[in-house]
PDB file of N, CA and C in Angstrom:
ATOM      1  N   UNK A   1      13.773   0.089  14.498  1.00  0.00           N
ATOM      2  CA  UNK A   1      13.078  -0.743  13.529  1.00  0.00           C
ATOM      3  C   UNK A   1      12.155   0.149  12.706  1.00  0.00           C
ATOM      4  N   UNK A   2      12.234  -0.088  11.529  1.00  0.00           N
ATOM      5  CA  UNK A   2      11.515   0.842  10.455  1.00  0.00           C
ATOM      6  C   UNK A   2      10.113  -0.523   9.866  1.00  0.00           C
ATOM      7  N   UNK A   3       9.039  -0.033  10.092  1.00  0.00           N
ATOM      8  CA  UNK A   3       7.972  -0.624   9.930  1.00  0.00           C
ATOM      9  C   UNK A   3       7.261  -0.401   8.432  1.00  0.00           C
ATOM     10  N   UNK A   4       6.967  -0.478   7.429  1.00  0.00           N
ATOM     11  CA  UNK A   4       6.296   0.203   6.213  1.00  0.00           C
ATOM     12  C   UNK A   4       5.607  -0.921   6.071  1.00  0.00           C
ATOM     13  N   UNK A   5       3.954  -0.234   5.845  1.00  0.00           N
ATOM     14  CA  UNK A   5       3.207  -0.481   5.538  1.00  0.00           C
ATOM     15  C   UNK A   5       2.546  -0.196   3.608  1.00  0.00           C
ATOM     16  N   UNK A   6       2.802  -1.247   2.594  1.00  0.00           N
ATOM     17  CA  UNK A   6       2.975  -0.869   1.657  1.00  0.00           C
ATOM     18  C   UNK A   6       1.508  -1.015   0.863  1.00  0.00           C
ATOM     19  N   UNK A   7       0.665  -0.038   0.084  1.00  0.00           N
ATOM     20  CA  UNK A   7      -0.590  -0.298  -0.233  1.00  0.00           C
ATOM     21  C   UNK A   7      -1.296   1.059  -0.410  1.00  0.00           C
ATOM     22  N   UNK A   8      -2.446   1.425  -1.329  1.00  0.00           N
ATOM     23  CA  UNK A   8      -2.639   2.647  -1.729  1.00  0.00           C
ATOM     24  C   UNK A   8      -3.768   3.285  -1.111  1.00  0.00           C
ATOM     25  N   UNK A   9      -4.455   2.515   0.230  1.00  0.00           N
ATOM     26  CA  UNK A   9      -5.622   2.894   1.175  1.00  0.00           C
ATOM     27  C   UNK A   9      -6.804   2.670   1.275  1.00  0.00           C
ATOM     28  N   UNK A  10      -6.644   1.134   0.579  1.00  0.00           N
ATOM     29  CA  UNK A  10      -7.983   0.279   0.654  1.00  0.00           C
ATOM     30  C   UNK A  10      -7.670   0.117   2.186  1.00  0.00           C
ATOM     31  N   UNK A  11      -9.354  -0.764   2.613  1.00  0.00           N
ATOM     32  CA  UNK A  11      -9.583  -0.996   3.442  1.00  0.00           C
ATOM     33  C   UNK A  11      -8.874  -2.133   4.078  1.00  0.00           C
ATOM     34  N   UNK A  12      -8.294  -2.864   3.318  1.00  0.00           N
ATOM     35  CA  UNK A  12      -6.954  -3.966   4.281  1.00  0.00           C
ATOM     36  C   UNK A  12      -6.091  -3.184   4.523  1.00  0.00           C
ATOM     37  N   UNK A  13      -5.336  -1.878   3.247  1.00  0.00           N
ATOM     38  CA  UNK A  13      -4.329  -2.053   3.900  1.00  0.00           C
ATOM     39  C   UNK A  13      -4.702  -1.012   4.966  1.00  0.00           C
ATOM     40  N   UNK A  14      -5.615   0.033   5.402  1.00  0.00           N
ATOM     41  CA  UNK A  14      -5.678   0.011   6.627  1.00  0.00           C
ATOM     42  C   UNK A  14      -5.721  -0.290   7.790  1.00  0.00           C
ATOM     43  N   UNK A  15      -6.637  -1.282   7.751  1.00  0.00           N
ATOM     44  CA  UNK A  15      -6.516  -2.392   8.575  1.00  0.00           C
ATOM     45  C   UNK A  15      -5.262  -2.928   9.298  1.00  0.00           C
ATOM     46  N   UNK A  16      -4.216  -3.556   7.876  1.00  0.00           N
ATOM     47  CA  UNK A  16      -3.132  -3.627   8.379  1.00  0.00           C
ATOM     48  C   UNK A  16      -2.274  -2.630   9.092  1.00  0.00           C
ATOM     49  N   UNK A  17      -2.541  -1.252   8.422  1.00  0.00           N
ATOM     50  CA  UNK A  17      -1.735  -0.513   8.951  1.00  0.00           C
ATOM     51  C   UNK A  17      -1.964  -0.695  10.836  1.00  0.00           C
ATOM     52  N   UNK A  18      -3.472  -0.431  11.065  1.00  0.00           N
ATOM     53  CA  UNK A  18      -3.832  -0.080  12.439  1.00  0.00           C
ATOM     54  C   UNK A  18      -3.195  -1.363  13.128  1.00  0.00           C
ATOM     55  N   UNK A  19      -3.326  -2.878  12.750  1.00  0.00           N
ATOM     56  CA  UNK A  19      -3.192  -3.662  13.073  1.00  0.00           C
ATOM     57  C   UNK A  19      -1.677  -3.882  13.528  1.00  0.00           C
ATOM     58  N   UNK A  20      -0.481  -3.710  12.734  1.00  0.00           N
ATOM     59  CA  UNK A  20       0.907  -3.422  12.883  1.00  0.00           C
ATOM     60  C   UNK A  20       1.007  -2.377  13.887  1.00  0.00           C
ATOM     61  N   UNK A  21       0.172  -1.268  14.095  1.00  0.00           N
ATOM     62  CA  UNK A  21       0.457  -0.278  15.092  1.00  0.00           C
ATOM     63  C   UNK A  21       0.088  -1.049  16.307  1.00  0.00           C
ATOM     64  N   UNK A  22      -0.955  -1.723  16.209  1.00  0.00           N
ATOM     65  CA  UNK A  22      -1.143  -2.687  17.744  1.00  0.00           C
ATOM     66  C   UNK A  22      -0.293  -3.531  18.351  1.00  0.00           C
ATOM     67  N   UNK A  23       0.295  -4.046  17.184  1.00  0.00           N
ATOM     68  CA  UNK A  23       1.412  -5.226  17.909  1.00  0.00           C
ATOM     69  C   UNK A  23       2.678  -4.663  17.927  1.00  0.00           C
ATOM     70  N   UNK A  24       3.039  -3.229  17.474  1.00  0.00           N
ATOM     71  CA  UNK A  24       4.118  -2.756  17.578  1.00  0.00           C
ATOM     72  C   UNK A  24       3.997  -2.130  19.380  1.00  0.00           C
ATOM     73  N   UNK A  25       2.898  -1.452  19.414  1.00  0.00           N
ATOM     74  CA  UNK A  25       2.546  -0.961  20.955  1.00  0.00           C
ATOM     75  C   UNK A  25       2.608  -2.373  21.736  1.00  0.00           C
ATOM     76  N   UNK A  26       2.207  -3.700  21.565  1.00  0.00           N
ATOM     77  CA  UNK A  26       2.033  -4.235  22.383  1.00  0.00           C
ATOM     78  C   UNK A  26       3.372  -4.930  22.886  1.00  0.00           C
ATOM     79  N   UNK A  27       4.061  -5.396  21.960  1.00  0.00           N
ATOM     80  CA  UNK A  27       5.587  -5.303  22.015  1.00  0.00           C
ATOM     81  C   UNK A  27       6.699  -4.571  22.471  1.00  0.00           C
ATOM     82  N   UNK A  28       5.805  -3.253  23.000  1.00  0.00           N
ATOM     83  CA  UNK A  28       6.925  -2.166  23.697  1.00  0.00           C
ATOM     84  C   UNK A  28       8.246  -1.745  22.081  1.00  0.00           C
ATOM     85  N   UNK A  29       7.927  -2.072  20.975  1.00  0.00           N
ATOM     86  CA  UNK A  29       9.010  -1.794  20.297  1.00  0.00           C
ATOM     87  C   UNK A  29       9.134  -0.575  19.913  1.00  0.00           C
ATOM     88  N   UNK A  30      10.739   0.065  19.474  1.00  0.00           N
ATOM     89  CA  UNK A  30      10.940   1.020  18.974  1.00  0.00           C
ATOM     90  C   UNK A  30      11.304   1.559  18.371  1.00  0.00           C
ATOM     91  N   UNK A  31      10.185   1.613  17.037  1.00  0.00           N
ATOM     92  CA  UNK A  31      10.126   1.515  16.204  1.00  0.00           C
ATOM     93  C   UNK A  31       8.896   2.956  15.167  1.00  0.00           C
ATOM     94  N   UNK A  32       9.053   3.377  13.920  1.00  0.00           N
ATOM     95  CA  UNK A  32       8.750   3.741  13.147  1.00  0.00           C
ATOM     96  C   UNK A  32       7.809   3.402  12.182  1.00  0.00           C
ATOM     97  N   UNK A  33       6.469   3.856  12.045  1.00  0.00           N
ATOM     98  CA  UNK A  33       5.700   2.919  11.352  1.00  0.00           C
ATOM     99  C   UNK A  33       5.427   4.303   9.884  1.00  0.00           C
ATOM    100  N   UNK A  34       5.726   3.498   8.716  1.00  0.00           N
ATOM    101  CA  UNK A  34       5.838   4.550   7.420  1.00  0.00           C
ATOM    102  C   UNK A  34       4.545   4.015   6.732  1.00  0.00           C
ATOM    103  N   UNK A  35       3.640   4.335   6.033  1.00  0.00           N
ATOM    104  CA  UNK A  35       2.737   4.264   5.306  1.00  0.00           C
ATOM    105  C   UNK A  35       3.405   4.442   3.535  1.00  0.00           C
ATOM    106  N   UNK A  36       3.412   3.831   2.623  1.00  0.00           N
ATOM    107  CA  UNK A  36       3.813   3.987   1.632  1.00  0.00           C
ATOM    108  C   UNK A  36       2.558   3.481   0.590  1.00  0.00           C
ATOM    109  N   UNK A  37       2.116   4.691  -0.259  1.00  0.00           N
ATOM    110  CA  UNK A  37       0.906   4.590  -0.629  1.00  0.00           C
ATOM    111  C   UNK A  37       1.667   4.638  -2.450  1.00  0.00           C
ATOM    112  N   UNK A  38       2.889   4.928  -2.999  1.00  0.00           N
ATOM    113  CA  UNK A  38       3.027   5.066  -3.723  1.00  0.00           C
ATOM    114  C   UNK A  38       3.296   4.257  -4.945  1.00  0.00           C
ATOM    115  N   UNK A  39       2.966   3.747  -6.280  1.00  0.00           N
ATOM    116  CA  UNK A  39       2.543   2.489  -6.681  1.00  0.00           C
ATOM    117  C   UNK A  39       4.205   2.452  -6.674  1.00  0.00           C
ATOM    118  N   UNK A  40       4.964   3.556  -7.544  1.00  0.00           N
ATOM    119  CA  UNK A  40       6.268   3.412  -8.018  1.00  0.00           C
ATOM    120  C   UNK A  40       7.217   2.495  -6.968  1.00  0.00           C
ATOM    121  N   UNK A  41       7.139   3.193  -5.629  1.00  0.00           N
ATOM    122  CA  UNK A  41       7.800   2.975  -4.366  1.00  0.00           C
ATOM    123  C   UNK A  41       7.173   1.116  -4.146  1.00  0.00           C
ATOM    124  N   UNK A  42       6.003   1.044  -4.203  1.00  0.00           N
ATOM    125  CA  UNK A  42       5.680  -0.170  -4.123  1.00  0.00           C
ATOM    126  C   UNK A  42       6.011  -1.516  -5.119  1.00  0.00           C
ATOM    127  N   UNK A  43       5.945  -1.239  -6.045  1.00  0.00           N
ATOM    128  CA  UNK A  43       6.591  -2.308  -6.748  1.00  0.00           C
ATOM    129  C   UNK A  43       8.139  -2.169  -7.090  1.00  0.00           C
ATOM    130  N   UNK A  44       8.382  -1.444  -6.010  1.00  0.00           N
ATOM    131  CA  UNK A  44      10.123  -1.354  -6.067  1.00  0.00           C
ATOM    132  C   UNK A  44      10.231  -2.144  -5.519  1.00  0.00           C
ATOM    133  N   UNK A  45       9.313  -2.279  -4.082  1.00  0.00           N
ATOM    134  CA  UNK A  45       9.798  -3.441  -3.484  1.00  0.00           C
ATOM    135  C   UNK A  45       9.720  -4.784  -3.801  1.00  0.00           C
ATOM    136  N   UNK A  46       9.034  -5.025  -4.987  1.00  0.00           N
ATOM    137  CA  UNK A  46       8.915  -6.721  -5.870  1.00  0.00           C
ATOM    138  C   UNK A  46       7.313  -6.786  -5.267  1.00  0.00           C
ATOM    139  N   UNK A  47       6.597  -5.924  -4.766  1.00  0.00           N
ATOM    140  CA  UNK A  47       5.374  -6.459  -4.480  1.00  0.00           C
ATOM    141  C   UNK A  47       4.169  -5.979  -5.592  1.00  0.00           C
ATOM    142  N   UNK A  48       3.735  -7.052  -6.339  1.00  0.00           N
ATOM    143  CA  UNK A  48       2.244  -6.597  -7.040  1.00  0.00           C
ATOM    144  C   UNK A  48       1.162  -6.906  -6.366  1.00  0.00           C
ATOM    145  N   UNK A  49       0.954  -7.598  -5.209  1.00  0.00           N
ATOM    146  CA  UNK A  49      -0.024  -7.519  -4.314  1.00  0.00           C
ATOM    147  C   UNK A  49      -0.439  -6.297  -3.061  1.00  0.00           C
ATOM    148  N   UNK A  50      -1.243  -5.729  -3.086  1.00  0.00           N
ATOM    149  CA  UNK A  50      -1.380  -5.395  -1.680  1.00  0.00           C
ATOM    150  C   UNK A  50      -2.236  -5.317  -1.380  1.00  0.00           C
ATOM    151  N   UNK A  51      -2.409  -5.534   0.765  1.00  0.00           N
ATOM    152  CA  UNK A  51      -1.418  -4.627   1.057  1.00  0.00           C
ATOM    153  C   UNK A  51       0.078  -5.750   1.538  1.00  0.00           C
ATOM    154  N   UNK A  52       0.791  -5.155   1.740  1.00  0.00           N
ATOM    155  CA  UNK A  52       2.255  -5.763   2.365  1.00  0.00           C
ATOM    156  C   UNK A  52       2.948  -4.854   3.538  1.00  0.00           C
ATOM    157  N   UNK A  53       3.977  -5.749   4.058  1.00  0.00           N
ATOM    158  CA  UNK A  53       4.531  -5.438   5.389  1.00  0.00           C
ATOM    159  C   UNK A  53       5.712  -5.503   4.588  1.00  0.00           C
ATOM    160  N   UNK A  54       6.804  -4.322   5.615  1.00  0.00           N
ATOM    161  CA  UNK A  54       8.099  -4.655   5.219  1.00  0.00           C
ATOM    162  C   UNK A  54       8.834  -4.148   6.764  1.00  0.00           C
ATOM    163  N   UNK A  55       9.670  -4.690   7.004  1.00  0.00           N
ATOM    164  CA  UNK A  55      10.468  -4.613   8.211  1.00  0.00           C
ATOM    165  C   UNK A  55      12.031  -4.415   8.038  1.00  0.00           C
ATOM    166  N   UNK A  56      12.522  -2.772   8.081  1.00  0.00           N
ATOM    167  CA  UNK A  56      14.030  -3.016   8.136  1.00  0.00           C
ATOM    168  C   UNK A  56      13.991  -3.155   6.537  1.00  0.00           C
ATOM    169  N   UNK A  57      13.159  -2.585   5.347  1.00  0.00           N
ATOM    170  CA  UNK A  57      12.862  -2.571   4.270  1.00  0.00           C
ATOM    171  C   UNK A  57      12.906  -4.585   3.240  1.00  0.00           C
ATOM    172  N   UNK A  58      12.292  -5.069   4.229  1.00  0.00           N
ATOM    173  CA  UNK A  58      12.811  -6.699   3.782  1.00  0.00           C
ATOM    174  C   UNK A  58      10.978  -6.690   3.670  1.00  0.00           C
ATOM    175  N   UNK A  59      10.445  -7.098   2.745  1.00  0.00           N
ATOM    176  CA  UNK A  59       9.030  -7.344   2.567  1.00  0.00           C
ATOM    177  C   UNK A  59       8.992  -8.922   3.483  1.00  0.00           C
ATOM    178  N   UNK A  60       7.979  -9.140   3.920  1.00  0.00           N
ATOM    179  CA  UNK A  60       7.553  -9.802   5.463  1.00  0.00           C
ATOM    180  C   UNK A  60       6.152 -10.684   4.733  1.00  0.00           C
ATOM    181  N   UNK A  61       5.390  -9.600   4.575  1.00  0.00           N
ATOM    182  CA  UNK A  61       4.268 -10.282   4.086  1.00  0.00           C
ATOM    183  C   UNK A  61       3.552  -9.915   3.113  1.00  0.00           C
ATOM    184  N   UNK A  62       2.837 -10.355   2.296  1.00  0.00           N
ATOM    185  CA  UNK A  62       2.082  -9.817   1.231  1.00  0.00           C
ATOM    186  C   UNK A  62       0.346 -10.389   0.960  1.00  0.00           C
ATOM    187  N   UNK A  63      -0.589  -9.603   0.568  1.00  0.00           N
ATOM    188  CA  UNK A  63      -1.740  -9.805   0.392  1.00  0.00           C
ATOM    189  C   UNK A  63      -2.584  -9.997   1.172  1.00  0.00           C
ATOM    190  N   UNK A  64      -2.610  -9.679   2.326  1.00  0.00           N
ATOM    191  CA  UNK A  64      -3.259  -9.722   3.429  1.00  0.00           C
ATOM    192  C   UNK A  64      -3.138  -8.831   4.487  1.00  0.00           C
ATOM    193  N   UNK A  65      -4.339  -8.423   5.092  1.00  0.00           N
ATOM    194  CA  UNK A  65      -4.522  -7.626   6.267  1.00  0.00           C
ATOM    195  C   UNK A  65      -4.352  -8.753   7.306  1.00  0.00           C
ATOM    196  N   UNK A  66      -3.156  -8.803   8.217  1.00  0.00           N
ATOM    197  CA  UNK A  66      -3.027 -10.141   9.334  1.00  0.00           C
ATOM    198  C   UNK A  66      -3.086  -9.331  10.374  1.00  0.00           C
ATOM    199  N   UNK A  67      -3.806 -10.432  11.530  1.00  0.00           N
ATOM    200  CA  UNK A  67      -3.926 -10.014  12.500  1.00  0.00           C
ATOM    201  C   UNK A  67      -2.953  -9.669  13.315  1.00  0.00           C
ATOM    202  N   UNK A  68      -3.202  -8.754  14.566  1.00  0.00           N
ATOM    203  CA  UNK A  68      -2.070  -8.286  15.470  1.00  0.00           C
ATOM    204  C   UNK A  68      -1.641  -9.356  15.909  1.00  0.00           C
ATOM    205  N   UNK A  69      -2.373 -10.809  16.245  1.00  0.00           N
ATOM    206  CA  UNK A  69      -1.352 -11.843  16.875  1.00  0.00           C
ATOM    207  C   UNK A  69      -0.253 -12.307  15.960  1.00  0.00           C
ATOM    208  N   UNK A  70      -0.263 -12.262  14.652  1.00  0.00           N
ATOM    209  CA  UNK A  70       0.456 -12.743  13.318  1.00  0.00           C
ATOM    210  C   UNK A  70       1.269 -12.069  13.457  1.00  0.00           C
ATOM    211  N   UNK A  71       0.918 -10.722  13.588  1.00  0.00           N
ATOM    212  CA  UNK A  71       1.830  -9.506  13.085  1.00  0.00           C
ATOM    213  C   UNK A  71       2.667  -9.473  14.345  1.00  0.00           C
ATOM    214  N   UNK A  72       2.493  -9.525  15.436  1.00  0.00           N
ATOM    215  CA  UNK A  72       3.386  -9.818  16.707  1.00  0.00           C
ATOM    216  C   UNK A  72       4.504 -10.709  16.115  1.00  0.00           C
ATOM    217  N   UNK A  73       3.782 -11.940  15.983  1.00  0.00           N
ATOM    218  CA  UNK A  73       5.301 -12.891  15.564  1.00  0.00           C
ATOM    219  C   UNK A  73       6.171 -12.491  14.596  1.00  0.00           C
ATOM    220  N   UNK A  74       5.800 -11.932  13.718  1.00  0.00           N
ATOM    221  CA  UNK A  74       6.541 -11.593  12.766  1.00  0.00           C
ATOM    222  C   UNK A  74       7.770 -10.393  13.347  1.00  0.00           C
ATOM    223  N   UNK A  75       6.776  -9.266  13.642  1.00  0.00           N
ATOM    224  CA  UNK A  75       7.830  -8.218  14.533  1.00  0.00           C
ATOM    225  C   UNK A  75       9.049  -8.479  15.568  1.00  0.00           C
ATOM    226  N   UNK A  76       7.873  -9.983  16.380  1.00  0.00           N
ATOM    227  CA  UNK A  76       9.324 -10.079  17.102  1.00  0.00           C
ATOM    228  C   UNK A  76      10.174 -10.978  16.643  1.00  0.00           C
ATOM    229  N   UNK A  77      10.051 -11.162  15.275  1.00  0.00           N
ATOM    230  CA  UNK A  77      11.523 -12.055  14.670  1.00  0.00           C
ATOM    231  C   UNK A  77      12.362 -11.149  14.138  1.00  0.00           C
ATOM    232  N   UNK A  78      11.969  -9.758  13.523  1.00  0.00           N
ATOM    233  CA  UNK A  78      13.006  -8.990  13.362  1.00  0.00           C
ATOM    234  C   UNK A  78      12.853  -9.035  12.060  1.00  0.00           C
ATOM    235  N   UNK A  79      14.010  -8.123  11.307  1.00  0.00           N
ATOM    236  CA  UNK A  79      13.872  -8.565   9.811  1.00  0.00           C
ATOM    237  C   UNK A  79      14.497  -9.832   9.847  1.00  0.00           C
ATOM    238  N   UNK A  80      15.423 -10.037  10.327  1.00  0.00           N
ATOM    239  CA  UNK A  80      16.208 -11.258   9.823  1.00  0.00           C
ATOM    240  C   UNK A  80      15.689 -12.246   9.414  1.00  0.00           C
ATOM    241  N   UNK A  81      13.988 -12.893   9.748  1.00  0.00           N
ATOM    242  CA  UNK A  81      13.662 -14.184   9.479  1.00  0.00           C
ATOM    243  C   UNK A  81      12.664 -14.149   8.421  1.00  0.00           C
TER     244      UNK A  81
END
């Protein structure tokens, strides 16, 4: 599982970043967590908000630093949902 964290290093999307690293550890998953700070790379992905999550390169969430319990559910749905 490829994890990217999309956003240019404000303080959410750190947040998020650390926050995705928690529920990825707490999940036992194994998985890759990418930081993508780049605007170009970022609004490739259709996102003008950040920060955003993308899973398996499928954007997940946008505009918010969510918590590790959020971010758990999300991880363990996979990209698919």
């Amino acid at each position: 599982m490829k994890i990217q964290i999309l956003g240019t290093g404000c303080p959410k999307c750190r947040k998020l970043a650390e926050n995705a690293e928690a529920a990825a550890k707490a999940l036992q998953l194994d998985c890759q967590i990418e930081k993508v700070t780049d605007i170009n790379q970022i609004t490739a992905f259709g996102v003008m908000m950040t920060p955003a999550l993308a899973v398996d390169g499928v954007v997940r969430l946008i505009g918010k630093a969510s918590s590790v319990d959020e971010l758990k559910a999300v991880l363990a749905g996979g990209a698919g949902k």
